[in-house]
Structures are given as structure tokens and as C-alpha cells.
N, C-alpha and C. Protein backbone atom coordinates (compact mmCIF):
# COMPACT_ATOMS: atom_id res chain seq x y z
N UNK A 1 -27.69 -4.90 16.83
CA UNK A 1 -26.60 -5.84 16.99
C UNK A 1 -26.17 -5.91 18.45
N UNK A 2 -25.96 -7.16 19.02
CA UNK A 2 -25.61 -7.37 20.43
C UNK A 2 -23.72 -7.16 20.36
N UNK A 3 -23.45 -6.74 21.43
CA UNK A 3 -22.10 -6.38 21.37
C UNK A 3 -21.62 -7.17 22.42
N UNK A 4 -20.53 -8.07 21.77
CA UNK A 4 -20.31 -9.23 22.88
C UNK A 4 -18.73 -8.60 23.50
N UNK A 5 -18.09 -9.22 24.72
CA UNK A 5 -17.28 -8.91 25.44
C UNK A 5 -15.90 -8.76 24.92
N UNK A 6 -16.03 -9.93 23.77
CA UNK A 6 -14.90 -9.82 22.73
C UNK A 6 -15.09 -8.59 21.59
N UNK A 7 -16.18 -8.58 21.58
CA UNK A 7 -16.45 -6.82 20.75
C UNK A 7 -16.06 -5.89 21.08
N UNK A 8 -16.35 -5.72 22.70
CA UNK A 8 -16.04 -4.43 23.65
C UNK A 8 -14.22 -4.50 23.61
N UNK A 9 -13.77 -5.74 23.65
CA UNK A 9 -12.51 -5.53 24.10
C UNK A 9 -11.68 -5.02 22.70
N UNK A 10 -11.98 -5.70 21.37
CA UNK A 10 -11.76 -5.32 20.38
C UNK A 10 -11.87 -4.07 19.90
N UNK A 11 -13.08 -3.42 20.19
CA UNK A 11 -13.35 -1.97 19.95
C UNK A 11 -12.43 -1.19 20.64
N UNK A 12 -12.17 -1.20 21.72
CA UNK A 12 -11.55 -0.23 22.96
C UNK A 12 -9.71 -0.56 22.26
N UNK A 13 -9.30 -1.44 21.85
CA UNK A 13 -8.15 -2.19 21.43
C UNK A 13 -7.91 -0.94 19.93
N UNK A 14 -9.01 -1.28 19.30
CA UNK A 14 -8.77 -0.26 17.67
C UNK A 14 -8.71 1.33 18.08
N UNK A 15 -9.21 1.74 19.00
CA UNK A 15 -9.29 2.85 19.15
C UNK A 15 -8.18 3.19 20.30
N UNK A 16 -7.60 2.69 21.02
CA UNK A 16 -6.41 2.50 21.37
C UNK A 16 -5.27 2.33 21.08
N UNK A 17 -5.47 1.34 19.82
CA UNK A 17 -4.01 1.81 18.59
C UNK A 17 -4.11 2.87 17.98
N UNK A 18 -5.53 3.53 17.36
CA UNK A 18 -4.98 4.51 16.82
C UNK A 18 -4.90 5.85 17.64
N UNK A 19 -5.25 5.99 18.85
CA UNK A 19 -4.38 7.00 19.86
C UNK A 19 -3.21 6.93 19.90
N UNK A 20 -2.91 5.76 19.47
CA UNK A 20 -1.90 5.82 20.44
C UNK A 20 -0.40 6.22 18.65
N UNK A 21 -1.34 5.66 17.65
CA UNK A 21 -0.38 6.12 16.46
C UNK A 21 -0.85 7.71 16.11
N UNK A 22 -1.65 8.16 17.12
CA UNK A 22 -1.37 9.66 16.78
C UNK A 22 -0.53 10.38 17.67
N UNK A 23 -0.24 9.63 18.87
CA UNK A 23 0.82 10.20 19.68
C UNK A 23 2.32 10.15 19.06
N UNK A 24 2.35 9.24 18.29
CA UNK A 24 3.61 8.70 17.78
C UNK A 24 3.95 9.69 16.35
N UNK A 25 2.69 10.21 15.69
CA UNK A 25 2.39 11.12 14.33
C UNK A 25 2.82 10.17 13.75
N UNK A 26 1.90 9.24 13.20
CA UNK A 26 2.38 7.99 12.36
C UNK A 26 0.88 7.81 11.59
N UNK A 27 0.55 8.88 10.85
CA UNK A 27 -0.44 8.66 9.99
C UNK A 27 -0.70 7.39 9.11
N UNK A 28 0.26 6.73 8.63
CA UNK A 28 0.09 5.53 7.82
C UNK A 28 -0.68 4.68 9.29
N UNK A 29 -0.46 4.30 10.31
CA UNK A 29 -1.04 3.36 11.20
C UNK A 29 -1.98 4.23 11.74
N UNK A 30 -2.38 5.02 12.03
CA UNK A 30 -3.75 5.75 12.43
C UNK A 30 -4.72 5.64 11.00
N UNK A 31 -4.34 5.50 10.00
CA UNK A 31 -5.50 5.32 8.88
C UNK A 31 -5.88 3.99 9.12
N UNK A 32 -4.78 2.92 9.43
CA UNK A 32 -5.39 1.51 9.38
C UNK A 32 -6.31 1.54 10.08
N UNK A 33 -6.74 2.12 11.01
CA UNK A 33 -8.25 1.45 11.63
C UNK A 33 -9.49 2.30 11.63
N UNK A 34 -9.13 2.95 10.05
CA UNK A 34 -10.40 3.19 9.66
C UNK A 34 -11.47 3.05 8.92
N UNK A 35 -12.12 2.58 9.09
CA UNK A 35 -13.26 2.22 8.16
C UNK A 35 -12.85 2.35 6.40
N UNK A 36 -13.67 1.57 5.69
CA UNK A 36 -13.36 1.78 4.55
C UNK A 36 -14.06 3.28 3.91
N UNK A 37 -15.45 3.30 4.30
CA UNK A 37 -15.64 4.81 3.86
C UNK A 37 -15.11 6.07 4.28
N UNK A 38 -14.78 6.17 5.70
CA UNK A 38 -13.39 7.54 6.27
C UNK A 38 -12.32 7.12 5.59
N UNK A 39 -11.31 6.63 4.82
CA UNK A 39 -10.67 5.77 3.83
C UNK A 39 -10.67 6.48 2.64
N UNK A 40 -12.08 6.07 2.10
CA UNK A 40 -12.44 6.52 0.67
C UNK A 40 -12.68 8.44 0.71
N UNK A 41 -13.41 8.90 1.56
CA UNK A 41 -13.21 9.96 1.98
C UNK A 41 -12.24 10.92 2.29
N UNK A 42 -11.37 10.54 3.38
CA UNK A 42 -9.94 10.92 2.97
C UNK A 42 -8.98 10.80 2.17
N UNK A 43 -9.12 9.93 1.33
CA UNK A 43 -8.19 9.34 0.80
C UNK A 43 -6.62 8.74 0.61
N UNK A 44 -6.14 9.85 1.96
CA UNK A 44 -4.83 9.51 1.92
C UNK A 44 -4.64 9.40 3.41
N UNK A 45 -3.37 9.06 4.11
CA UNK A 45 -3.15 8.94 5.61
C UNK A 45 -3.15 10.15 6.18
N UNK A 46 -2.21 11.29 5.14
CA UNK A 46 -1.72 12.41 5.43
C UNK A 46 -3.09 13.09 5.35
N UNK A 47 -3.75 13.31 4.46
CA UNK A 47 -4.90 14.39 4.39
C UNK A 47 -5.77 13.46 5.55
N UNK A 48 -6.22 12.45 6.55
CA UNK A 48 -6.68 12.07 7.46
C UNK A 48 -6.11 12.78 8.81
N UNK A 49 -4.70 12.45 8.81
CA UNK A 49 -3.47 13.24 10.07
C UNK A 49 -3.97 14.64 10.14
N UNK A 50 -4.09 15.60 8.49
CA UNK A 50 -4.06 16.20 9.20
C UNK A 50 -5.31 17.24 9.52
N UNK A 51 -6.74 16.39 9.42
CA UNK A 51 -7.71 16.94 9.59
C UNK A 51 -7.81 16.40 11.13
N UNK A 52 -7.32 15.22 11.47
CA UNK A 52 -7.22 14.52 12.86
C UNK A 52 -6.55 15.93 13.85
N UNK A 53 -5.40 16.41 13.27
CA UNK A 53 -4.74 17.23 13.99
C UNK A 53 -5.13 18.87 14.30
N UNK A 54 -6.09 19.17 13.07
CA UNK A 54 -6.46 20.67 13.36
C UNK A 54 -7.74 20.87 13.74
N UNK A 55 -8.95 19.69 13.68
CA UNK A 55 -10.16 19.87 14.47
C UNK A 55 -10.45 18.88 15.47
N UNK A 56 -9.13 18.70 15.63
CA UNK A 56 -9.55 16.63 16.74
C UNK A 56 -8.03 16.71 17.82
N UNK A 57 -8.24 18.05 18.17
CA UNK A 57 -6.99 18.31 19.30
C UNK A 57 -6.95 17.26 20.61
N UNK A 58 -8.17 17.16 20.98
CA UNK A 58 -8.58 16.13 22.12
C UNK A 58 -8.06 14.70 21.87
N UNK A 59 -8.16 14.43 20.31
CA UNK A 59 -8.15 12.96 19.94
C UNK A 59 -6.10 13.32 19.54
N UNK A 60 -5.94 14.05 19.33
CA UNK A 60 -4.37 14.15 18.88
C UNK A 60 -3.72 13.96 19.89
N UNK A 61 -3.56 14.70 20.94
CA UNK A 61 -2.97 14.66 21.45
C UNK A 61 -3.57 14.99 23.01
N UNK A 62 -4.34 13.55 23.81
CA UNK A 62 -5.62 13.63 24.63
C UNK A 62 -3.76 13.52 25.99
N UNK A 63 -4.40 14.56 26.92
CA UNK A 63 -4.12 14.42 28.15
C UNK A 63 -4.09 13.36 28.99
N UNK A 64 -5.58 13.06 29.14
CA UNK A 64 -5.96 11.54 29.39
C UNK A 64 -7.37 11.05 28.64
N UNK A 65 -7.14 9.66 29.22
CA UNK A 65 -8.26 9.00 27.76
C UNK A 65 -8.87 7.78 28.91
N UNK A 66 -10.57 7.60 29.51
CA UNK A 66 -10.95 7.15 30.12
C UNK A 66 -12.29 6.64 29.35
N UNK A 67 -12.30 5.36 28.92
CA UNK A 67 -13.27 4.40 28.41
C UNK A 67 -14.60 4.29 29.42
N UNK A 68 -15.31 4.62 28.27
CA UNK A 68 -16.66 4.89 29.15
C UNK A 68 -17.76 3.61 28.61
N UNK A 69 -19.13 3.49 28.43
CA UNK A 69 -19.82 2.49 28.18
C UNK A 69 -19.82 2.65 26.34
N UNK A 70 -20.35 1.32 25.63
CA UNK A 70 -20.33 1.62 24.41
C UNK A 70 -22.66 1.34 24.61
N UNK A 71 -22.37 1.79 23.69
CA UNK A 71 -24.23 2.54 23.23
C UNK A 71 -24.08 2.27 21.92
N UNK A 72 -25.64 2.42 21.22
CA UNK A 72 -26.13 2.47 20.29
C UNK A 72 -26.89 3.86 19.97
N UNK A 73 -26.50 4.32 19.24
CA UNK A 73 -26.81 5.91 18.62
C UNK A 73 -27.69 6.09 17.33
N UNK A 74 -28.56 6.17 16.81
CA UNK A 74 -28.86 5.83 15.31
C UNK A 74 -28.47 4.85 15.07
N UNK A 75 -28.82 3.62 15.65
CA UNK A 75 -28.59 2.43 14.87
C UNK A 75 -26.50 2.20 14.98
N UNK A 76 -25.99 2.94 15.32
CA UNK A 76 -24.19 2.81 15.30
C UNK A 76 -24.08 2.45 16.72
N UNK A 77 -22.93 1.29 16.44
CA UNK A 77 -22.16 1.18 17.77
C UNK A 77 -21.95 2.20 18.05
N UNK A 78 -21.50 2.85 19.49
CA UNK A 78 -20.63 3.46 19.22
C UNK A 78 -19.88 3.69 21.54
N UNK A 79 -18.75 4.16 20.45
CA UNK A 79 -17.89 3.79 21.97
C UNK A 79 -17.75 5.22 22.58
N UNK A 80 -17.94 5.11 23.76
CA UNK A 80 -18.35 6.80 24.27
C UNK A 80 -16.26 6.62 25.04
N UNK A 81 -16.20 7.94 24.97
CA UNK A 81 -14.27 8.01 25.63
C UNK A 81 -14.44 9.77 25.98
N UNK A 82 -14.41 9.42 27.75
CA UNK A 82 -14.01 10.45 27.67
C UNK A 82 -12.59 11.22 28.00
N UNK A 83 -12.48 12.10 27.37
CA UNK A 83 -10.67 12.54 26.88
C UNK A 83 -10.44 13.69 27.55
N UNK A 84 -9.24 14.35 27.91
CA UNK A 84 -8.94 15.87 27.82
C UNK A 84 -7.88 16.09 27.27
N UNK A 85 -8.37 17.18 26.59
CA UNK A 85 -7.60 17.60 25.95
C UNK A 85 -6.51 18.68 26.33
N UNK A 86 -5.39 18.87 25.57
CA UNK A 86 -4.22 19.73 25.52
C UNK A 86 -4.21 20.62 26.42
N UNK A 87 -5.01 21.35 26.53
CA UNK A 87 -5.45 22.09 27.85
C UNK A 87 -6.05 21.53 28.91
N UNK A 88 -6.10 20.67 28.85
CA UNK A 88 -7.04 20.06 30.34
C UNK A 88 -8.67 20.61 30.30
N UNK A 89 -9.31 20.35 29.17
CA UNK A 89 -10.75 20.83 29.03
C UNK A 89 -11.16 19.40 28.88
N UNK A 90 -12.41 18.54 29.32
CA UNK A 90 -12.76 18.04 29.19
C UNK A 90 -13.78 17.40 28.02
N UNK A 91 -13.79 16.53 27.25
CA UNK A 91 -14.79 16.34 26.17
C UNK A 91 -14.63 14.98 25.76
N UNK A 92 -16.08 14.61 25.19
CA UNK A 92 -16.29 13.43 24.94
C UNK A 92 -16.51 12.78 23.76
N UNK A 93 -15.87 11.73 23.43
CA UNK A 93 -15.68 11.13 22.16
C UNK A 93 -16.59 10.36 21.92
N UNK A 94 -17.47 10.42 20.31
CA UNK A 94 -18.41 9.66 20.40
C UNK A 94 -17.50 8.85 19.15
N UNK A 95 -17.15 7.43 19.21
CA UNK A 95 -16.79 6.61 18.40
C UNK A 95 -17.61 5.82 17.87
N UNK A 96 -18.09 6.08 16.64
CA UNK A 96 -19.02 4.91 15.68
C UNK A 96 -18.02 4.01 14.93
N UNK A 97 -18.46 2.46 15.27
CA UNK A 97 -17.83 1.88 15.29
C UNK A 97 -18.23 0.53 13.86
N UNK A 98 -17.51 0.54 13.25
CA UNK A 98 -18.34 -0.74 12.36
C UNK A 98 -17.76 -1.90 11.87
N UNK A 99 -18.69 -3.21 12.08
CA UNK A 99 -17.36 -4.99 12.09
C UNK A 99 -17.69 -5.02 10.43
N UNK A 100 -16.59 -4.77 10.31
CA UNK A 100 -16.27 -5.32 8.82
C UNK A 100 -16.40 -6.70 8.53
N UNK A 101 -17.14 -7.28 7.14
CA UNK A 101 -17.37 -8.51 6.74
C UNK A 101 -16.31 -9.76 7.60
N UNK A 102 -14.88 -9.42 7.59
CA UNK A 102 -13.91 -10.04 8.41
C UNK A 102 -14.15 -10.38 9.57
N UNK A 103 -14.73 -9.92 10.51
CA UNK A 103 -15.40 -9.61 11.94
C UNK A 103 -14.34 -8.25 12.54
N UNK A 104 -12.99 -7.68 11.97
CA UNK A 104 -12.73 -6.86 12.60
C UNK A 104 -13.35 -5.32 12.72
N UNK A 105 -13.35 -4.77 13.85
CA UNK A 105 -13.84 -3.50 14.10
C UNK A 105 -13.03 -2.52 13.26
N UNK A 106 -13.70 -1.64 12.94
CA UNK A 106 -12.62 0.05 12.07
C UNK A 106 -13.66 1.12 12.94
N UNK A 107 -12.96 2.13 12.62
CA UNK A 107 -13.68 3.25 13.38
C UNK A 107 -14.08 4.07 12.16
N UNK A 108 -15.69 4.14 12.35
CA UNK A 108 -16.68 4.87 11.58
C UNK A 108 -17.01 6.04 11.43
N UNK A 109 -16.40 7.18 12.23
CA UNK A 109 -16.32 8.52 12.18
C UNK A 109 -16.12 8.74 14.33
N UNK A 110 -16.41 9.32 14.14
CA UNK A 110 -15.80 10.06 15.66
C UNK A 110 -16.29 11.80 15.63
N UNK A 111 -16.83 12.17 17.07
CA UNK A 111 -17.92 13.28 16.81
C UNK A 111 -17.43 13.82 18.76
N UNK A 112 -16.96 15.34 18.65
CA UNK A 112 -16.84 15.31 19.91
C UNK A 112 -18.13 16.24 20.63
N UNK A 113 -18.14 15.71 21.76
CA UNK A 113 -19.24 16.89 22.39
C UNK A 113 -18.94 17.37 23.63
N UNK A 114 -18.94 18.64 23.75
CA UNK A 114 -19.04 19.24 24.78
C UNK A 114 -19.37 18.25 26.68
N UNK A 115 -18.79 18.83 27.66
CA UNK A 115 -19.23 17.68 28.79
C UNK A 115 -19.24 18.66 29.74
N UNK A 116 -20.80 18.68 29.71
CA UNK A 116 -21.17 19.33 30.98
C UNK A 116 -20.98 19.36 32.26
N UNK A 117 -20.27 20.32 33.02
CA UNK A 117 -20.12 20.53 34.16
C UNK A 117 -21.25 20.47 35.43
N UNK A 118 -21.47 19.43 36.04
CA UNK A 118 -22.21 19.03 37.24
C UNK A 118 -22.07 19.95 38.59
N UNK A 119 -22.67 20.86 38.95
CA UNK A 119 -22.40 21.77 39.92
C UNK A 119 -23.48 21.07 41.08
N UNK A 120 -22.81 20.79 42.12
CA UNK A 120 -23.75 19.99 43.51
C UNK A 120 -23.63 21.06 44.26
């Protein structure tokens, strides 16, 4: 799938509200932009909050949050962000991203990885 400019801006937009409703701890609006299967999976806002909150410290409550290129991974959009977290450790968000029949974007799971330190 080609990812057009209105995609990119849309994607970066969903994943931007829901940072920004986890800064606020407003689980009912951090579930809205998730996919229907993270949805069916969690099932509730609260049991989403608070798996968001005890293995997704970076994504809870990110230090700073710097939009990087979006890629294709296995076949998934997905939007690369890199964040730091609570401590000021650096790590990177892999956002799989998927356009619902509607054309709007939800976020498809989210996967962090480690970010290697560049020594020159």
C-alpha cells in the first residue's frame, strides 16, 4: 500500500491524540484510536491504560516524542517515533498502523526497541 501525505499526516495525528490522552490518563480516549482487534483484545479502556502504563512507560508518559519516517515491516504500515522515556533513556516506537474500511487510521499494536548508541 502507497502511503499518501494525507496518510502520513493522519497517522502522526492518531498517534498524537493518543499520547497525548495518556498524558491526560484518560483511558476512554486513548482506546479510541485503536484498532478494532487491540479493542477486542483488551476489551476494556481500563484493562488497555493499564497494560499501556506498566510495560509502555516510554509511550505513558514519553519525555519527548520525535516523528521519524513511516516504513513497511511485514507487510504493516508502520510509524517509527522516537521517544524518551521517564528517565531520559532513549527508545523507539514501532507503530503498526491500519486504515479501517472508513479510510481512518487506528493503531495496530506498538512494539518498542531498544536504540543503539552510535559511538564516533
Amino acid at each position: 500500500m502507497k502511503v499518501t501525505e494525507q496518510d502520513s499526516t493522519s497517522i502522526r495525528f492518531v498517534i498524537e491524540q493518543q499520547l497525548q490522552a495518556f498524558q491526560q490518563d484518560n483511558a476512554e480516549e486513548a482506546f479510541t484510536f485503536a484498532s478494532p482487534e487491540i479493542k477486542a483484545q483488551f476489551q476494556t479502556p481500563e484493562n488497555f491504560f493499564k497494560m499501556v502504563k506498566i510495560g509502555y512507560q516510554a509511550v505513558y508518559r514519553p519525555r519527548s516524542v520525535l516523528f521519524e519516517n513511516i516504513t513497511t515491516i511485514q507487510g504493516n504500515i508502520t510509524q517509527l517515533v522516537l521517544l524518551l522515556d521517564p528517565d531520559g533513556v532513549p527508545v523507539r516506537a514501532l507503530y503498526l498502523m491500519e486504515k479501517q474500511p472508513e479510510g481512518v487510521w487506528k493503531i495496530n499494536g506498538c512494539f518498542l526497541v531498544p536504540v543503539e548508541a552510535e559511538i564516533i
